[in-house]
Protein backbone atom coordinates (compact mmCIF):
# COMPACT_ATOMS: atom_id res chain seq x y z
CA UNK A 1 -10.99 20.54 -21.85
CA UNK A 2 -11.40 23.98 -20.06
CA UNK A 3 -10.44 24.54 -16.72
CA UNK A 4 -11.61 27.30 -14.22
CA UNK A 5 -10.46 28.44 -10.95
CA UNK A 6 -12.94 27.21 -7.92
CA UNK A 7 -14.96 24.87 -10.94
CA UNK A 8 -11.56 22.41 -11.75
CA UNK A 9 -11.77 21.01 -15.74
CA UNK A 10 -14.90 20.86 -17.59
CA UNK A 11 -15.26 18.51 -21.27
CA UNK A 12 -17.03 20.85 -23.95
CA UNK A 13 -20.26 19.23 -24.98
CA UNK A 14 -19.52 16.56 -27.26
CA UNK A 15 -16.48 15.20 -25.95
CA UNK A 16 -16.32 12.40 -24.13
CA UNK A 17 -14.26 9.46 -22.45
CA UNK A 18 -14.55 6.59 -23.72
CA UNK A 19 -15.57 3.46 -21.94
CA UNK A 20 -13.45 1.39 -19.72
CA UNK A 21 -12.67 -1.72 -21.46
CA UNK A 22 -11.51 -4.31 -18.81
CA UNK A 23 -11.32 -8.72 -19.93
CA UNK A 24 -13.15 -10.70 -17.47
CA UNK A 25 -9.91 -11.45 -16.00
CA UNK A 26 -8.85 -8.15 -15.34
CA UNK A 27 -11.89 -7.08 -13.50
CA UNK A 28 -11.98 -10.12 -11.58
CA UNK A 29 -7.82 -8.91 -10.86
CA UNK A 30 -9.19 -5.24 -9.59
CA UNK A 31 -11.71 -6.61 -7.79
CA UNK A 32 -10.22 -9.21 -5.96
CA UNK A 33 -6.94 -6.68 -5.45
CA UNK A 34 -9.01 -4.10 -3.85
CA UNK A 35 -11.07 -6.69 -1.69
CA UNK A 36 -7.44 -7.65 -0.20
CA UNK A 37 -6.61 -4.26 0.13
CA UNK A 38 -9.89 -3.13 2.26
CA UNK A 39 -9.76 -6.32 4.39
CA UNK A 40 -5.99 -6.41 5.13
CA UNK A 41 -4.73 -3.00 4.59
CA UNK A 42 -4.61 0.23 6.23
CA UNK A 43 -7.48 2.39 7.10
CA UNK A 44 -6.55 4.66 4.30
CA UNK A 45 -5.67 2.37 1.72
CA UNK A 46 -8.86 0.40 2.56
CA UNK A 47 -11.01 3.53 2.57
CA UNK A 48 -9.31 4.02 -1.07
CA UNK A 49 -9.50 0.93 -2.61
CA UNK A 50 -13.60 0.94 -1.75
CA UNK A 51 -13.42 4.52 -4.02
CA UNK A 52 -11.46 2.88 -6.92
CA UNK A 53 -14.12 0.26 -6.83
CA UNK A 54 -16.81 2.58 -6.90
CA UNK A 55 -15.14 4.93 -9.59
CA UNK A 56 -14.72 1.89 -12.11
CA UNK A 57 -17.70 0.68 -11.63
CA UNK A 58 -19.52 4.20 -12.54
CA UNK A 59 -17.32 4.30 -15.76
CA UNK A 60 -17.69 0.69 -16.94
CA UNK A 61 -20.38 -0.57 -19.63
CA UNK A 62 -23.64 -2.21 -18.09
CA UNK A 63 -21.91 -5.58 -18.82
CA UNK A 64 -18.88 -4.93 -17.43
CA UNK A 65 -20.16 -3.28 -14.05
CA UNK A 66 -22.28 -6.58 -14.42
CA UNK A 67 -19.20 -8.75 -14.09
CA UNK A 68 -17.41 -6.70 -11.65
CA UNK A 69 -20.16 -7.14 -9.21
CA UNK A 70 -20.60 -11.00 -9.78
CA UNK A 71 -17.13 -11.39 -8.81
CA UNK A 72 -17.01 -14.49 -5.88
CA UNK A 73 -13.44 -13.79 -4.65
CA UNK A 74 -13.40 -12.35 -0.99
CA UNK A 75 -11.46 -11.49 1.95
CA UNK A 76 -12.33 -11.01 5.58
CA UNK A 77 -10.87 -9.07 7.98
CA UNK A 78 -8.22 -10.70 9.96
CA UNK A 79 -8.69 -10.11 13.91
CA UNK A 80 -4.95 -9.30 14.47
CA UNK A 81 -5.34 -6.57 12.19
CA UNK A 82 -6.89 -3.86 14.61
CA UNK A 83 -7.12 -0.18 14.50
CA UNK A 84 -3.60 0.30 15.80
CA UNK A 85 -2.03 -1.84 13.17
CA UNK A 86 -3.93 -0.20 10.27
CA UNK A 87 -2.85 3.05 11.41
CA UNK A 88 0.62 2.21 11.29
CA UNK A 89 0.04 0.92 7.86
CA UNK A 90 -0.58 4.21 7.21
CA UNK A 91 1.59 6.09 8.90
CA UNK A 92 4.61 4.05 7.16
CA UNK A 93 3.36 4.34 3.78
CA UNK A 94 3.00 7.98 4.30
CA UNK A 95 6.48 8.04 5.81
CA UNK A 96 8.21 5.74 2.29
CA UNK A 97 6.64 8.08 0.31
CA UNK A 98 7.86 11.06 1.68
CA UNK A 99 10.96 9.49 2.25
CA UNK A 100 10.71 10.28 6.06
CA UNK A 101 12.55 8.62 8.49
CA UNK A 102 11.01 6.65 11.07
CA UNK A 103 12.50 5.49 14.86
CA UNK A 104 10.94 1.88 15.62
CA UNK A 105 10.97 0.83 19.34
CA UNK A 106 10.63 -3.11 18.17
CA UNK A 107 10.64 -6.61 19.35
CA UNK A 108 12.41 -9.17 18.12
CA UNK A 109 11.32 -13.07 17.79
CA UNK A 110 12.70 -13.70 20.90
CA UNK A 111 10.86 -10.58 22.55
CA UNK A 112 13.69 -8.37 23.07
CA UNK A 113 13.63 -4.90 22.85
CA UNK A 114 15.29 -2.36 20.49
CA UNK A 115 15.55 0.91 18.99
CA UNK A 116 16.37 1.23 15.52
CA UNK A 117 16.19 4.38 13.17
CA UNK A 118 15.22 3.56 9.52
CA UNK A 119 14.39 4.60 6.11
CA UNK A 120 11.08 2.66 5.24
CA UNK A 121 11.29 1.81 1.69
CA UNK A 122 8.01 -0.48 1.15
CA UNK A 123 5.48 -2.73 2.73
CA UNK A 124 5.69 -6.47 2.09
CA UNK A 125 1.98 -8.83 3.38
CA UNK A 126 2.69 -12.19 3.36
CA UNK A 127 -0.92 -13.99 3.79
CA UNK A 128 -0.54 -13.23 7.76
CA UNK A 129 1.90 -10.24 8.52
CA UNK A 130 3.16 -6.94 7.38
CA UNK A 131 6.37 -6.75 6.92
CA UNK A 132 8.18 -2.66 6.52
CA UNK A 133 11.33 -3.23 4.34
CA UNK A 134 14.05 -0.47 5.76
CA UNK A 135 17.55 0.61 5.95
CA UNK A 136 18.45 0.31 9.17
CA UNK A 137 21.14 2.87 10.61
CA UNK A 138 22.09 0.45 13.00
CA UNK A 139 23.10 -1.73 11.28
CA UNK A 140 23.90 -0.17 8.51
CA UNK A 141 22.46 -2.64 6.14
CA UNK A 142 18.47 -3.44 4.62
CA UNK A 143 16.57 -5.21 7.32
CA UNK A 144 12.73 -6.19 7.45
CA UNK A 145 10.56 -5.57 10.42
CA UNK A 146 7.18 -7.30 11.43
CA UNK A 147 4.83 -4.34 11.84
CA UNK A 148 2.99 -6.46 14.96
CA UNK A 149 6.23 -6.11 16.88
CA UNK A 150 6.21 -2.37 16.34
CA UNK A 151 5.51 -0.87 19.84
CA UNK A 152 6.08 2.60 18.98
CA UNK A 153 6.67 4.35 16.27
CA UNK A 154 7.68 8.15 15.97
CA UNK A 155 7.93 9.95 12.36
CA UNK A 156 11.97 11.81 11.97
CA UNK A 157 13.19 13.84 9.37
CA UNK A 158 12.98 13.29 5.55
CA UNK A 159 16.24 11.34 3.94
CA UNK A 160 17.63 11.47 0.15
CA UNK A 161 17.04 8.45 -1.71
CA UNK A 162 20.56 7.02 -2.42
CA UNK A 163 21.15 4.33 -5.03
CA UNK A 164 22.51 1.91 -2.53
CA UNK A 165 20.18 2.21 0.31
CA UNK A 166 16.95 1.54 -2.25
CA UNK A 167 14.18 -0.72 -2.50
CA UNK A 168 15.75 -1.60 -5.93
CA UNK A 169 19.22 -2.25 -4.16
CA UNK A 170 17.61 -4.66 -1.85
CA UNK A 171 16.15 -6.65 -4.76
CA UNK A 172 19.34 -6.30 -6.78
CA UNK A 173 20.47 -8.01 -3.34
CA UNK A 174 17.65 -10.67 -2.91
CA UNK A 175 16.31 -11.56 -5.97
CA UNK A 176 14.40 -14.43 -4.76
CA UNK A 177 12.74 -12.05 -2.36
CA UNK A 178 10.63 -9.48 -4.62
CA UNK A 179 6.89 -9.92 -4.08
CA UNK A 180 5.90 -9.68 -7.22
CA UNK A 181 7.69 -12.18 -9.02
């Protein structure tokens, strides 16, 4: 691999990257992932997913790319997701990963309205709703906040991650609440 300045990293002749290899199932995994991901996700993430799905399936074998496009698993866009909700999709998964603080002007279940100040630590979707899990300063304690009942959100400074006030710490806390299990 060479590398120039203005040209980025070039392969000598003779070198090159091997094949993707992907099972049926995993292909069908990606595919069906980054279908979710363009229908209910933000703008950004959906406009990314659609370039990880073109990416892999210029690098896979003939068969592969084959299988990747036969794949019958879709999603469809939901109509509460607008514009306005994919851009703050964005905006707070910009904001947890550069650990920036964010001030929520929120409704509750009930329709009242508050101000909190929080430290977004991750995005939750649960079939319907997105969900921004945050320390709240408030309260002083992890709460979770329907991103429909955000009615304004403004960007603050950037926080420290502290052990205690983690993602990690909440699922230490709430085992039977982590996603991905």
């Amino acid at each position: 691999v060479e590398g120039e300045a203005g040209v980025g990293y070039v392969m000598r002749e003779g070198f090159d990257l091997p094949p993707l290899m992907f099972t049926r199932d995993e292909i069908v995994a990606l595919v069906a992932g980054a279908r979710l991901i363009r229908a209910w996700g933000g703008a950004a993430m959906a406009a990314a997913a659609e370039e990880a799905l073109i990416k892999i399936g210029a690098v896979l074998p003939d068969d592969a790319r084959a299988r990747a496009e036969a794949v019958q698993v879709h999603a469809f866009q939901m109509p509460e997701l607008d514009d306005r909700s994919r851009q703050l999709l964005d905006r707070i998964e910009s904001a947890t990963d550069a650990r920036t603080r964010l001030t929520l002007e929120y409704s509750d279940e009930a329709g009242a309205r508050t101000e909190r100040d929080v430290r977004p630590l991750g995005l939750w979707f649960w079939g319907k709703v997105w969900t921004l899990v945050a320390w709240c300063e408030l309260r002083n304690d992890f709460r979770m906040f329907r991103v429909d009942r955000i009615a304004h959100m403004s960007e603050g400074d950037r926080f420290r991650a502290e052990r205690d006030k983690s993602l990690a710490a909440f699922y230490a806390m709430n085992s039977h609440a982590r996603p991905d299990r």
